[in-house]
PDB file of N, CA and C in Angstrom:
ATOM      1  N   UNK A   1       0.824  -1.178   0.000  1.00  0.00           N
ATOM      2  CA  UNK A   1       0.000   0.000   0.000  1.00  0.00           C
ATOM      3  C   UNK A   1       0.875   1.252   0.000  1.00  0.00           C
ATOM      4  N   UNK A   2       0.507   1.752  -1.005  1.00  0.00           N
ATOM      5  CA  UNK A   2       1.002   3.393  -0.669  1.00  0.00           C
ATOM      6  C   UNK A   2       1.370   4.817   0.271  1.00  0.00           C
ATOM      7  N   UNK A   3       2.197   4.908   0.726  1.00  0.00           N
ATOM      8  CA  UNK A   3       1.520   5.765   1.778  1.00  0.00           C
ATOM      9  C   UNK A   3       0.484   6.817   1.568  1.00  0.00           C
ATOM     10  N   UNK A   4       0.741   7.657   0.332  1.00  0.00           N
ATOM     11  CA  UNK A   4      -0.716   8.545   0.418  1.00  0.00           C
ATOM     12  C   UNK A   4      -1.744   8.272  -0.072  1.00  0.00           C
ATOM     13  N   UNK A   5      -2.008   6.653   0.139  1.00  0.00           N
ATOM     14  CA  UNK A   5      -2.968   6.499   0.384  1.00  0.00           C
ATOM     15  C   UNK A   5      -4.110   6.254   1.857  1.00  0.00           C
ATOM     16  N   UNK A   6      -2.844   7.133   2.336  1.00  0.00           N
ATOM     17  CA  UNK A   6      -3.233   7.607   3.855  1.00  0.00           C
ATOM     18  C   UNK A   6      -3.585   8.715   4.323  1.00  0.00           C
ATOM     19  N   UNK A   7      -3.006   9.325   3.235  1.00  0.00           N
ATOM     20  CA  UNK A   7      -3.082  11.117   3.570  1.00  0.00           C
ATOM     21  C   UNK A   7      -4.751  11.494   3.874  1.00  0.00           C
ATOM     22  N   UNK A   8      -5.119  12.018   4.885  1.00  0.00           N
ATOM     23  CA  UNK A   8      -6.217  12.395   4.861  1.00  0.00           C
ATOM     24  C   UNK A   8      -6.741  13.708   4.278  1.00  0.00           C
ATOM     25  N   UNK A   9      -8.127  13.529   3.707  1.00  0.00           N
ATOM     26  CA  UNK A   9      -8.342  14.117   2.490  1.00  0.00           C
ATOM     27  C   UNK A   9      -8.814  15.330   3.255  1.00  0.00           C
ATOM     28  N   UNK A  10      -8.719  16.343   2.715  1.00  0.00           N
ATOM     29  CA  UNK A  10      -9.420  17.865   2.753  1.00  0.00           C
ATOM     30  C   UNK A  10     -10.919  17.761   2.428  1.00  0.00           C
ATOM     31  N   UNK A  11     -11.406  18.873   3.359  1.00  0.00           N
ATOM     32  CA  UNK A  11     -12.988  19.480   2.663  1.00  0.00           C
ATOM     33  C   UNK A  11     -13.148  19.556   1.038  1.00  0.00           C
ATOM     34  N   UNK A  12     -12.384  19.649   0.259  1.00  0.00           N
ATOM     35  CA  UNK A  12     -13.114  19.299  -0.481  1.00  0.00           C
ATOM     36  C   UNK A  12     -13.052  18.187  -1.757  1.00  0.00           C
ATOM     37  N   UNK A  13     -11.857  17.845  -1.242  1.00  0.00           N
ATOM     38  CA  UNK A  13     -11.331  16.298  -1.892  1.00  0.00           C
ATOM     39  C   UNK A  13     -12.770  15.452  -1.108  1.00  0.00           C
ATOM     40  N   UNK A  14     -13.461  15.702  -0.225  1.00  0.00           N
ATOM     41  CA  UNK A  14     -14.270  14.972   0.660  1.00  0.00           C
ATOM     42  C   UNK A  14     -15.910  14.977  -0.292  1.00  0.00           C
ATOM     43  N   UNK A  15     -16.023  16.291  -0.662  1.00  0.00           N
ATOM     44  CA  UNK A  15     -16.995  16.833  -1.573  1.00  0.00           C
ATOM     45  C   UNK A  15     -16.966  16.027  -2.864  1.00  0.00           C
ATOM     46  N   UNK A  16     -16.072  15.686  -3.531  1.00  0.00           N
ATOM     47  CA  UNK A  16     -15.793  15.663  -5.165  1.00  0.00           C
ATOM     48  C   UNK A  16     -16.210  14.317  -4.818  1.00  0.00           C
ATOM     49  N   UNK A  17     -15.249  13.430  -3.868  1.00  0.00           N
ATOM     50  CA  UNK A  17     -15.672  11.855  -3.561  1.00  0.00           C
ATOM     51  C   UNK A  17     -17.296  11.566  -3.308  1.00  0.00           C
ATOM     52  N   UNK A  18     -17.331  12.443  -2.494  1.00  0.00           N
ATOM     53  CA  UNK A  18     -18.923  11.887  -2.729  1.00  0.00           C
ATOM     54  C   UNK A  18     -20.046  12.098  -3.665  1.00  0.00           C
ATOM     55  N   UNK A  19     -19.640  12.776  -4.352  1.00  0.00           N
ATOM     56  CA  UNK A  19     -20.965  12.829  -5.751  1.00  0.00           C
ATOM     57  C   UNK A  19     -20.570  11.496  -6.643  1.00  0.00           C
ATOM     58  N   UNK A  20     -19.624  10.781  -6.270  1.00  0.00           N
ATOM     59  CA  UNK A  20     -19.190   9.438  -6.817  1.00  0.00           C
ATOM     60  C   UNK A  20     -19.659   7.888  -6.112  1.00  0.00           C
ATOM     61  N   UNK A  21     -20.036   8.549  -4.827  1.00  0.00           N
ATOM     62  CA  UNK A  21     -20.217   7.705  -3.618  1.00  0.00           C
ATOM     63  C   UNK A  21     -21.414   8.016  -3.079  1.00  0.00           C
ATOM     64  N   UNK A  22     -22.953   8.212  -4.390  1.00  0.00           N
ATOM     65  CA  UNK A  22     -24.269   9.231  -3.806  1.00  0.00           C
ATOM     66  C   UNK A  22     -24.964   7.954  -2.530  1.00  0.00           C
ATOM     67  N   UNK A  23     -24.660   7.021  -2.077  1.00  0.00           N
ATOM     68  CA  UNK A  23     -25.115   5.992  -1.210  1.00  0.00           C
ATOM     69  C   UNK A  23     -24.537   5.942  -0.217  1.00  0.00           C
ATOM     70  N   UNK A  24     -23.642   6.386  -0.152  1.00  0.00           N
ATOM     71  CA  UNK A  24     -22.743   6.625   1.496  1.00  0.00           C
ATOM     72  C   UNK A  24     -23.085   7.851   2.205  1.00  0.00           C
ATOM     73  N   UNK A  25     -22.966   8.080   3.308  1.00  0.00           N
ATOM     74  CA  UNK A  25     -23.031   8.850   3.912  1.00  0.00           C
ATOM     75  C   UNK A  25     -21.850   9.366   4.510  1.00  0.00           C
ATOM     76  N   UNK A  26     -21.387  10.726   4.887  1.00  0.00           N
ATOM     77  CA  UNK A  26     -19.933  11.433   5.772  1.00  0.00           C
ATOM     78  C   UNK A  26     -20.349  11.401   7.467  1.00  0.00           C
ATOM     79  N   UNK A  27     -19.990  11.151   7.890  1.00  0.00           N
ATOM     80  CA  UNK A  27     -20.267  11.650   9.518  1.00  0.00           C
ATOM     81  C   UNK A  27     -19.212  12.244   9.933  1.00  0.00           C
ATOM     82  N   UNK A  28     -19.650  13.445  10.463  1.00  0.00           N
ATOM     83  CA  UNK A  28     -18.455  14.397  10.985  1.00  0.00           C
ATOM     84  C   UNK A  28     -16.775  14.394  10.160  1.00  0.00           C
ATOM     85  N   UNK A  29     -17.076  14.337   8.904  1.00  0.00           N
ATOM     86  CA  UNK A  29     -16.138  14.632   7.625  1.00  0.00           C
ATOM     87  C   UNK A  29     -15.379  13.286   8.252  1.00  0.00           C
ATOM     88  N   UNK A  30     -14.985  12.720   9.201  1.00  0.00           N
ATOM     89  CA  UNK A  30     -14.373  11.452   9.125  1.00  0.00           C
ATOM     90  C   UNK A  30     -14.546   9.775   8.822  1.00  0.00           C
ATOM     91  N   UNK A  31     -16.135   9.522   8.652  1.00  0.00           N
ATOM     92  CA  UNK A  31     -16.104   8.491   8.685  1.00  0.00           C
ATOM     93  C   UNK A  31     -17.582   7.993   6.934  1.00  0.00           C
ATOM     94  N   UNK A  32     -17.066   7.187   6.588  1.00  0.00           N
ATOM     95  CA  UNK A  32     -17.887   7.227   5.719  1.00  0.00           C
ATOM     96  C   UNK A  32     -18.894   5.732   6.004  1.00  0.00           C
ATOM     97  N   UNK A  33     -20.563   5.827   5.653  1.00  0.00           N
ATOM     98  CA  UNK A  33     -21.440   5.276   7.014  1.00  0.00           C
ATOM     99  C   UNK A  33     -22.224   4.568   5.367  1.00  0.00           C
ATOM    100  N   UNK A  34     -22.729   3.340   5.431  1.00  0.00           N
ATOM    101  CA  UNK A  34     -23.760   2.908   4.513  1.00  0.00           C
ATOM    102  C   UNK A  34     -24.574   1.960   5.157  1.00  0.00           C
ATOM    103  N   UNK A  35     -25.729   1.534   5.136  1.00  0.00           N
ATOM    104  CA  UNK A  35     -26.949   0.389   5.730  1.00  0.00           C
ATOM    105  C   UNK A  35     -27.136  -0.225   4.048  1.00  0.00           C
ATOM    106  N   UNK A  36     -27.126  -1.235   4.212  1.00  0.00           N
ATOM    107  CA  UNK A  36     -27.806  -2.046   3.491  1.00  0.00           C
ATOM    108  C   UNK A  36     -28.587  -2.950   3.823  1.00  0.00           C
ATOM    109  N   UNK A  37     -29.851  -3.260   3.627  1.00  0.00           N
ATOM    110  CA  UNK A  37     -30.436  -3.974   3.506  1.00  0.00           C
ATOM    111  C   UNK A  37     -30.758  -5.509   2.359  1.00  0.00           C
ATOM    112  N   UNK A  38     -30.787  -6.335   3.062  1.00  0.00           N
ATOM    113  CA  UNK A  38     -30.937  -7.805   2.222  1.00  0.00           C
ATOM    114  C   UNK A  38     -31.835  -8.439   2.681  1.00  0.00           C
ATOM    115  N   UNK A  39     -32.064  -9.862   1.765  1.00  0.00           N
ATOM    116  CA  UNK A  39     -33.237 -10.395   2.324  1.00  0.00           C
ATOM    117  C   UNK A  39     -33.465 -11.145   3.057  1.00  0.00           C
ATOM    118  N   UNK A  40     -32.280 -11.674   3.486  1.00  0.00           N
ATOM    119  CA  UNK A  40     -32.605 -12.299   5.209  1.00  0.00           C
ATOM    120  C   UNK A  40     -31.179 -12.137   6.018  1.00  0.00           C
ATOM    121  N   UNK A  41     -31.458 -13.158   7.355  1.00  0.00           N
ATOM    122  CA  UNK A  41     -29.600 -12.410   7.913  1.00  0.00           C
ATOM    123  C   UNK A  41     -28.662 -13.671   7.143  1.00  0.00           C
ATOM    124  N   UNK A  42     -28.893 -14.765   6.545  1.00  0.00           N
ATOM    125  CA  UNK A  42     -27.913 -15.564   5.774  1.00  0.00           C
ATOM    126  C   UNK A  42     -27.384 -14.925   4.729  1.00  0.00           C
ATOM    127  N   UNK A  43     -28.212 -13.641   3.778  1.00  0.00           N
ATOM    128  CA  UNK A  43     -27.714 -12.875   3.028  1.00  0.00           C
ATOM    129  C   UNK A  43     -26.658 -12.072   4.059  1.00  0.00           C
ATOM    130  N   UNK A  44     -27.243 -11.275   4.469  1.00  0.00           N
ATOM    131  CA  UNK A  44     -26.313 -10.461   5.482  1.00  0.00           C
ATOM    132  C   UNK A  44     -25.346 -11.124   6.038  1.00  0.00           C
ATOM    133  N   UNK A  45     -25.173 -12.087   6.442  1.00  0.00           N
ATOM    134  CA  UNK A  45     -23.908 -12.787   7.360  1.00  0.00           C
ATOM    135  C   UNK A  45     -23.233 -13.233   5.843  1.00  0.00           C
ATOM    136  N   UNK A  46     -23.631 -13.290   4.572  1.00  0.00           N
ATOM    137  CA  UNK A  46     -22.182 -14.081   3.450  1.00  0.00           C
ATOM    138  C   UNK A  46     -22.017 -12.680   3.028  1.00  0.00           C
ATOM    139  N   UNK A  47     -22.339 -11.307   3.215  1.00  0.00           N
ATOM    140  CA  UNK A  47     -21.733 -10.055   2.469  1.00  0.00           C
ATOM    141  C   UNK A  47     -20.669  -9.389   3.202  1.00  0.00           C
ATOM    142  N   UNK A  48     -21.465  -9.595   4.894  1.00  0.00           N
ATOM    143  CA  UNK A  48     -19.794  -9.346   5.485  1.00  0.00           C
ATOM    144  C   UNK A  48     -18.211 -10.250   5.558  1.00  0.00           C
ATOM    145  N   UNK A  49     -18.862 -11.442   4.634  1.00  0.00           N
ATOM    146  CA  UNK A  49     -17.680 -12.253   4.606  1.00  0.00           C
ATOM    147  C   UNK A  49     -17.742 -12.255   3.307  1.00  0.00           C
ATOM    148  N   UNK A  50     -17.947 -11.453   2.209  1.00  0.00           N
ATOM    149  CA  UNK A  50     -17.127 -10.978   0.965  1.00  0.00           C
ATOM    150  C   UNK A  50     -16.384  -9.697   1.697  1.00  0.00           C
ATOM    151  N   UNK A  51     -16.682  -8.484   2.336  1.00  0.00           N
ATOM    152  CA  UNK A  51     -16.173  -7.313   3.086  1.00  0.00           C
ATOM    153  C   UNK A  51     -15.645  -8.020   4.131  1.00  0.00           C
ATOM    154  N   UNK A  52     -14.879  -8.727   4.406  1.00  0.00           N
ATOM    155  CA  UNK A  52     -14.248  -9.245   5.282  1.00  0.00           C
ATOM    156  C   UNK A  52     -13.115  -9.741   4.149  1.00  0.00           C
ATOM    157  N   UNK A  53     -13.099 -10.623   3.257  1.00  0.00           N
ATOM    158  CA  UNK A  53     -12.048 -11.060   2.049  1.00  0.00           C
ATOM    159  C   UNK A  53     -11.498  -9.415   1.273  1.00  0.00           C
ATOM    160  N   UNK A  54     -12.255  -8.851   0.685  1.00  0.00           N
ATOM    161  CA  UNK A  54     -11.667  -7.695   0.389  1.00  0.00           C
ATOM    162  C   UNK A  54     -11.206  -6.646   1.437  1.00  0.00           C
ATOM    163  N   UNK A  55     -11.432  -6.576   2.696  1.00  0.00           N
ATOM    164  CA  UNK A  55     -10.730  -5.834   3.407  1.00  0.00           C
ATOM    165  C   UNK A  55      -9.333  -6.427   4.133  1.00  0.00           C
ATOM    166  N   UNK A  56      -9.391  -7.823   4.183  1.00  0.00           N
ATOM    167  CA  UNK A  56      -7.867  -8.663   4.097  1.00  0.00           C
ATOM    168  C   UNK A  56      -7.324  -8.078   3.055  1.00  0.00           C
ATOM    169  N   UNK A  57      -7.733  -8.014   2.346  1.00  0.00           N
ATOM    170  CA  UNK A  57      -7.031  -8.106   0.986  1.00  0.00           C
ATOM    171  C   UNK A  57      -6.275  -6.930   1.016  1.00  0.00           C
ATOM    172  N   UNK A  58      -7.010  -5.572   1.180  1.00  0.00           N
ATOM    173  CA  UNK A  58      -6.768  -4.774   0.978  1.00  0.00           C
ATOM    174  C   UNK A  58      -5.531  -4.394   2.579  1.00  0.00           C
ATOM    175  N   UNK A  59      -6.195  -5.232   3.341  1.00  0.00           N
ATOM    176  CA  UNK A  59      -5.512  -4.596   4.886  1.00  0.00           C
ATOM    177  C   UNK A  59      -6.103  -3.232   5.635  1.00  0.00           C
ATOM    178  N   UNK A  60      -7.169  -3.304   5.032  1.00  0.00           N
ATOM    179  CA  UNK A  60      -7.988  -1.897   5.585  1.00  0.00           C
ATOM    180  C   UNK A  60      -9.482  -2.226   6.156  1.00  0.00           C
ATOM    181  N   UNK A  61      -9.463  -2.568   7.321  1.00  0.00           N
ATOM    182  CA  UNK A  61     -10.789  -2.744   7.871  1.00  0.00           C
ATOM    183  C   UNK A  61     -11.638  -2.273   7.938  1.00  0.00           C
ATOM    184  N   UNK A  62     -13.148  -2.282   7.648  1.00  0.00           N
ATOM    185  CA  UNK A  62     -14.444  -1.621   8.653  1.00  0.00           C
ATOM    186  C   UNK A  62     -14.701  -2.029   9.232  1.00  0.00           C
ATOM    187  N   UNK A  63     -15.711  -1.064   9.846  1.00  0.00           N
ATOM    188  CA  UNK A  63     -16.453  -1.565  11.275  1.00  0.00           C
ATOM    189  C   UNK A  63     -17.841  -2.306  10.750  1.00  0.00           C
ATOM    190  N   UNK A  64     -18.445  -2.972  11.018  1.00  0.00           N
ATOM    191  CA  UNK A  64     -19.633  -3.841  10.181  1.00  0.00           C
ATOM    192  C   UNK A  64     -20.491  -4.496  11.463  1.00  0.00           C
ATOM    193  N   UNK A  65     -21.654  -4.542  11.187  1.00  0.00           N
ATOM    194  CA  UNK A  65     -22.605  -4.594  11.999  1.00  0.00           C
ATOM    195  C   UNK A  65     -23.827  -5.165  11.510  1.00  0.00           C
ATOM    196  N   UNK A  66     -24.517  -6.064  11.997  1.00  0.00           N
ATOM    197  CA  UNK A  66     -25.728  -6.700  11.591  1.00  0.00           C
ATOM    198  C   UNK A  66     -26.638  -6.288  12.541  1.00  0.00           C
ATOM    199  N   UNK A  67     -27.871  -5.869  11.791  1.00  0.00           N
ATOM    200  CA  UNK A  67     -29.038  -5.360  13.089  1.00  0.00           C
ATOM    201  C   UNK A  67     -30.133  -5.404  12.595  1.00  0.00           C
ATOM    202  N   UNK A  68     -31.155  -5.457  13.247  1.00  0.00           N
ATOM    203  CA  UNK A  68     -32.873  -5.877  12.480  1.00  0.00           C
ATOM    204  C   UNK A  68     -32.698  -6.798  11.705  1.00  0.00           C
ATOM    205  N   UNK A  69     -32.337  -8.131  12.019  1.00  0.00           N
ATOM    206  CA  UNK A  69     -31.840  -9.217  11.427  1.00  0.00           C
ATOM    207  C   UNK A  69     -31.953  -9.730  10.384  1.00  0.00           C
ATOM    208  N   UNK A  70     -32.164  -8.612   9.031  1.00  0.00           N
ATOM    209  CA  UNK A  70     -31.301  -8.227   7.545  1.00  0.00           C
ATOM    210  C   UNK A  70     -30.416  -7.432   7.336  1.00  0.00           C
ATOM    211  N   UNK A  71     -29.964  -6.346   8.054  1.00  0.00           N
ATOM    212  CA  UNK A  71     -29.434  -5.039   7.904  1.00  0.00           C
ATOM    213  C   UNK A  71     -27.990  -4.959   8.534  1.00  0.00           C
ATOM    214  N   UNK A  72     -26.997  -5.061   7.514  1.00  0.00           N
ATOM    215  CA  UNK A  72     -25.946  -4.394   7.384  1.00  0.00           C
ATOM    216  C   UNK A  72     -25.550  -2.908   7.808  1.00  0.00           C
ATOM    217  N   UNK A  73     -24.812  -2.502   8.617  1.00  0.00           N
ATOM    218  CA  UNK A  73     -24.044  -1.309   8.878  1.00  0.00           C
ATOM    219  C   UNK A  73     -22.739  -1.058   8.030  1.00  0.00           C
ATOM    220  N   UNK A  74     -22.355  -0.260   7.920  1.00  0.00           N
ATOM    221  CA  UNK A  74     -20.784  -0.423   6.920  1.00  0.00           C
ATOM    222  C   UNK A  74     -20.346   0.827   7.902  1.00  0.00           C
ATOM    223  N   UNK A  75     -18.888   1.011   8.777  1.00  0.00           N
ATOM    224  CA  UNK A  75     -18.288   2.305   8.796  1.00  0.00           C
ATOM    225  C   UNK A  75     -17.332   2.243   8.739  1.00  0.00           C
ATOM    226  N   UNK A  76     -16.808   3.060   7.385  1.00  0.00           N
ATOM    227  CA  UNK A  76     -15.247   3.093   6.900  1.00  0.00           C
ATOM    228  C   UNK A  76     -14.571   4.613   7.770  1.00  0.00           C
ATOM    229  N   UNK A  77     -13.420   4.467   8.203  1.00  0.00           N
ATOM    230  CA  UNK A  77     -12.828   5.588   8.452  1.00  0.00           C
ATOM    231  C   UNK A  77     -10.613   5.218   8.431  1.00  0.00           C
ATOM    232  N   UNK A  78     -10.152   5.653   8.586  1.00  0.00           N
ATOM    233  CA  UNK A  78      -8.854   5.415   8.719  1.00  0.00           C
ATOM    234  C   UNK A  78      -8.428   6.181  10.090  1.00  0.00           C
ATOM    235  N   UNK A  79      -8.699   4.893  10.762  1.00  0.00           N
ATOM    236  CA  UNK A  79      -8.026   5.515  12.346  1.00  0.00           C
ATOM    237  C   UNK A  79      -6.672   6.292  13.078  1.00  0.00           C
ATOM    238  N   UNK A  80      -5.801   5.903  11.884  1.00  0.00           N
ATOM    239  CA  UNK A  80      -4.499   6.187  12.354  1.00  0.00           C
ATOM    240  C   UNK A  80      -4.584   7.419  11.648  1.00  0.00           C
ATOM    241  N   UNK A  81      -5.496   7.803  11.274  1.00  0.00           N
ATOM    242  CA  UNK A  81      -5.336   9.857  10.701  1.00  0.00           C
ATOM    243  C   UNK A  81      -6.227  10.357  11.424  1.00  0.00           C
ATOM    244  N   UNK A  82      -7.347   9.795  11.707  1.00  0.00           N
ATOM    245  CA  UNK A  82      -8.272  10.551  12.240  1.00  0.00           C
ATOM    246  C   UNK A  82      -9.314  11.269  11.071  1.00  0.00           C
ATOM    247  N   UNK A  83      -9.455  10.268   9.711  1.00  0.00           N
ATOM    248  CA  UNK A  83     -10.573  10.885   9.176  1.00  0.00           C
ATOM    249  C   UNK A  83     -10.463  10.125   7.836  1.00  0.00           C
ATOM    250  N   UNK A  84     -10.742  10.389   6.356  1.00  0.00           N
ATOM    251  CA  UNK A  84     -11.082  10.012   5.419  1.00  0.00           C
ATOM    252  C   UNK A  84      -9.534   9.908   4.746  1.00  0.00           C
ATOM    253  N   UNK A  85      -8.832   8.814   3.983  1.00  0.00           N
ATOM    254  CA  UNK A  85      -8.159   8.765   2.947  1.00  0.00           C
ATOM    255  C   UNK A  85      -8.471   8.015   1.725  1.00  0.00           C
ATOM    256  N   UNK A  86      -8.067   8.310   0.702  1.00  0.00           N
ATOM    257  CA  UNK A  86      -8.043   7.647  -0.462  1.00  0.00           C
ATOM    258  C   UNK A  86      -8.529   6.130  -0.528  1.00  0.00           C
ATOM    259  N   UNK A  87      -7.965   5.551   0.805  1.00  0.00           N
ATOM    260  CA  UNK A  87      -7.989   3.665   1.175  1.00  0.00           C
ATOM    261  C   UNK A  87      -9.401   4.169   1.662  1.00  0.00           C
ATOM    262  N   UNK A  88      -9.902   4.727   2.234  1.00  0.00           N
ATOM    263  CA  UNK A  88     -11.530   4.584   2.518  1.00  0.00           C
ATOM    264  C   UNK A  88     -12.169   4.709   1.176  1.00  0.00           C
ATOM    265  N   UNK A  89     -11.885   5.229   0.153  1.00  0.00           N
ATOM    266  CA  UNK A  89     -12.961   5.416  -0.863  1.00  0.00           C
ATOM    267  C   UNK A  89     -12.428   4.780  -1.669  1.00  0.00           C
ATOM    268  N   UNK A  90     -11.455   3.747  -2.117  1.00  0.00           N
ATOM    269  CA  UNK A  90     -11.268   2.330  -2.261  1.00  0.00           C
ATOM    270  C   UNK A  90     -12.027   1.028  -1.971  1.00  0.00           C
ATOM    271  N   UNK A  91     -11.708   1.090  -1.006  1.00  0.00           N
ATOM    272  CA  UNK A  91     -13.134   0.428  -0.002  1.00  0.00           C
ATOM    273  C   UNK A  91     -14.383   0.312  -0.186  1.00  0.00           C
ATOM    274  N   UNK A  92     -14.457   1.642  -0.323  1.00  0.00           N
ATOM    275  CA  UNK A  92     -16.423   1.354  -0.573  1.00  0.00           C
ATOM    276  C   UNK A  92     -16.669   1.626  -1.657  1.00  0.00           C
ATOM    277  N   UNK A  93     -16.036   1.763  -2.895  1.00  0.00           N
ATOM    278  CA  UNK A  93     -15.914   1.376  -4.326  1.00  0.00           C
ATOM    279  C   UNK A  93     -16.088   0.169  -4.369  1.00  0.00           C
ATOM    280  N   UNK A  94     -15.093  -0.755  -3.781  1.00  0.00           N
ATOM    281  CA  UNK A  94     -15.317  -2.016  -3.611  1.00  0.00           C
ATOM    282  C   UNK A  94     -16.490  -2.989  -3.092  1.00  0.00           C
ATOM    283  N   UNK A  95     -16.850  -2.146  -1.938  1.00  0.00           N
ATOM    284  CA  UNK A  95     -18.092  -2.749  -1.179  1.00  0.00           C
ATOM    285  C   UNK A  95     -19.076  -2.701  -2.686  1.00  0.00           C
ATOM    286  N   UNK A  96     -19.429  -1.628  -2.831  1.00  0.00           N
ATOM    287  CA  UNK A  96     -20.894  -0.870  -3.974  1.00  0.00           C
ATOM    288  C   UNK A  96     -20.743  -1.879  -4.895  1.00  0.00           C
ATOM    289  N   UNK A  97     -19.127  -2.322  -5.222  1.00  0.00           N
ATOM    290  CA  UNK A  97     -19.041  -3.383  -6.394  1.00  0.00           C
ATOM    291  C   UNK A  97     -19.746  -4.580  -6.321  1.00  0.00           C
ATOM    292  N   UNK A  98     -20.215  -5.216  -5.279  1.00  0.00           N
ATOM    293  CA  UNK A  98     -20.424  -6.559  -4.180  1.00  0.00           C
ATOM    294  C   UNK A  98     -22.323  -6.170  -4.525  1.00  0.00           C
ATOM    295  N   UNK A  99     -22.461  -5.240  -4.251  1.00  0.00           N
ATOM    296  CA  UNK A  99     -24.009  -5.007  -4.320  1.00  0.00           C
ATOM    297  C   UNK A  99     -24.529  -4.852  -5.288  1.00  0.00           C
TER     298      UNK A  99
END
C-alpha cells in the first residue's frame, strides 16, 4: 500500500468523492457510514464475509454490523489519521461493487 494512500483528504477532496459515492453517507467529515439492507440475515452474514475477504485483501478494515436481522451497517474511516483517505474510498468502491 502506498503511503498517500493515507493522507487524509481535505474538505473538499471529501466533496468531489462523494458525488461518486451518492449511497454513502460522511459523519463528521471522518467516517464514511452505509446500511444495506438484504433479504434475510444468511444474506447479510455471506456479504460481510465478501467485506471481510476484500478488506484482508486490501488490509484496511471496517467496522460492520448486523441489526434488524437483515441489515448491514458499513463504517469506513482510517483511524491512524483521524478521518477520510483515499484507502476509505477504495473500499467502498469495492463494497458498492459486491451489491
Amino acid at each position: 500500500m502506498q503511503e498517500d494512500n493515507y493522507t487524509k483528504l481535505n474538505d473538499s477532496e471529501i466533496d468531489n468523492v462523494m458525488e461518486s459515492l451518492p449511497t454513502w453517507e460522511v459523519i463528521d467529515r471522518k467516517t464514511l457510514s452505509k446500511i444495506i439492507v438484504l433479504n434475510s440475515f444468511s444474506e447479510a452474514a455471506d456479504l460481510i464475509k465478501k467485506i471481510a475477504e476484500i478488506s484482508d485483501e486490501m488490509n484496511h478494515h471496517p467496522d460492520i454490523e448486523i441489526f434488524d436481522y437483515k441489515k448491514v451497517k458499513i463504517r469506513i474511516t482510517t483511524h491512524k489519521i483521524g478521518g477520510l483517505s483515499k484507502e476509505d474510498i477504495t473500499l467502498a468502491n469495492k463494497i458498492d461493487e459486491l451489491i
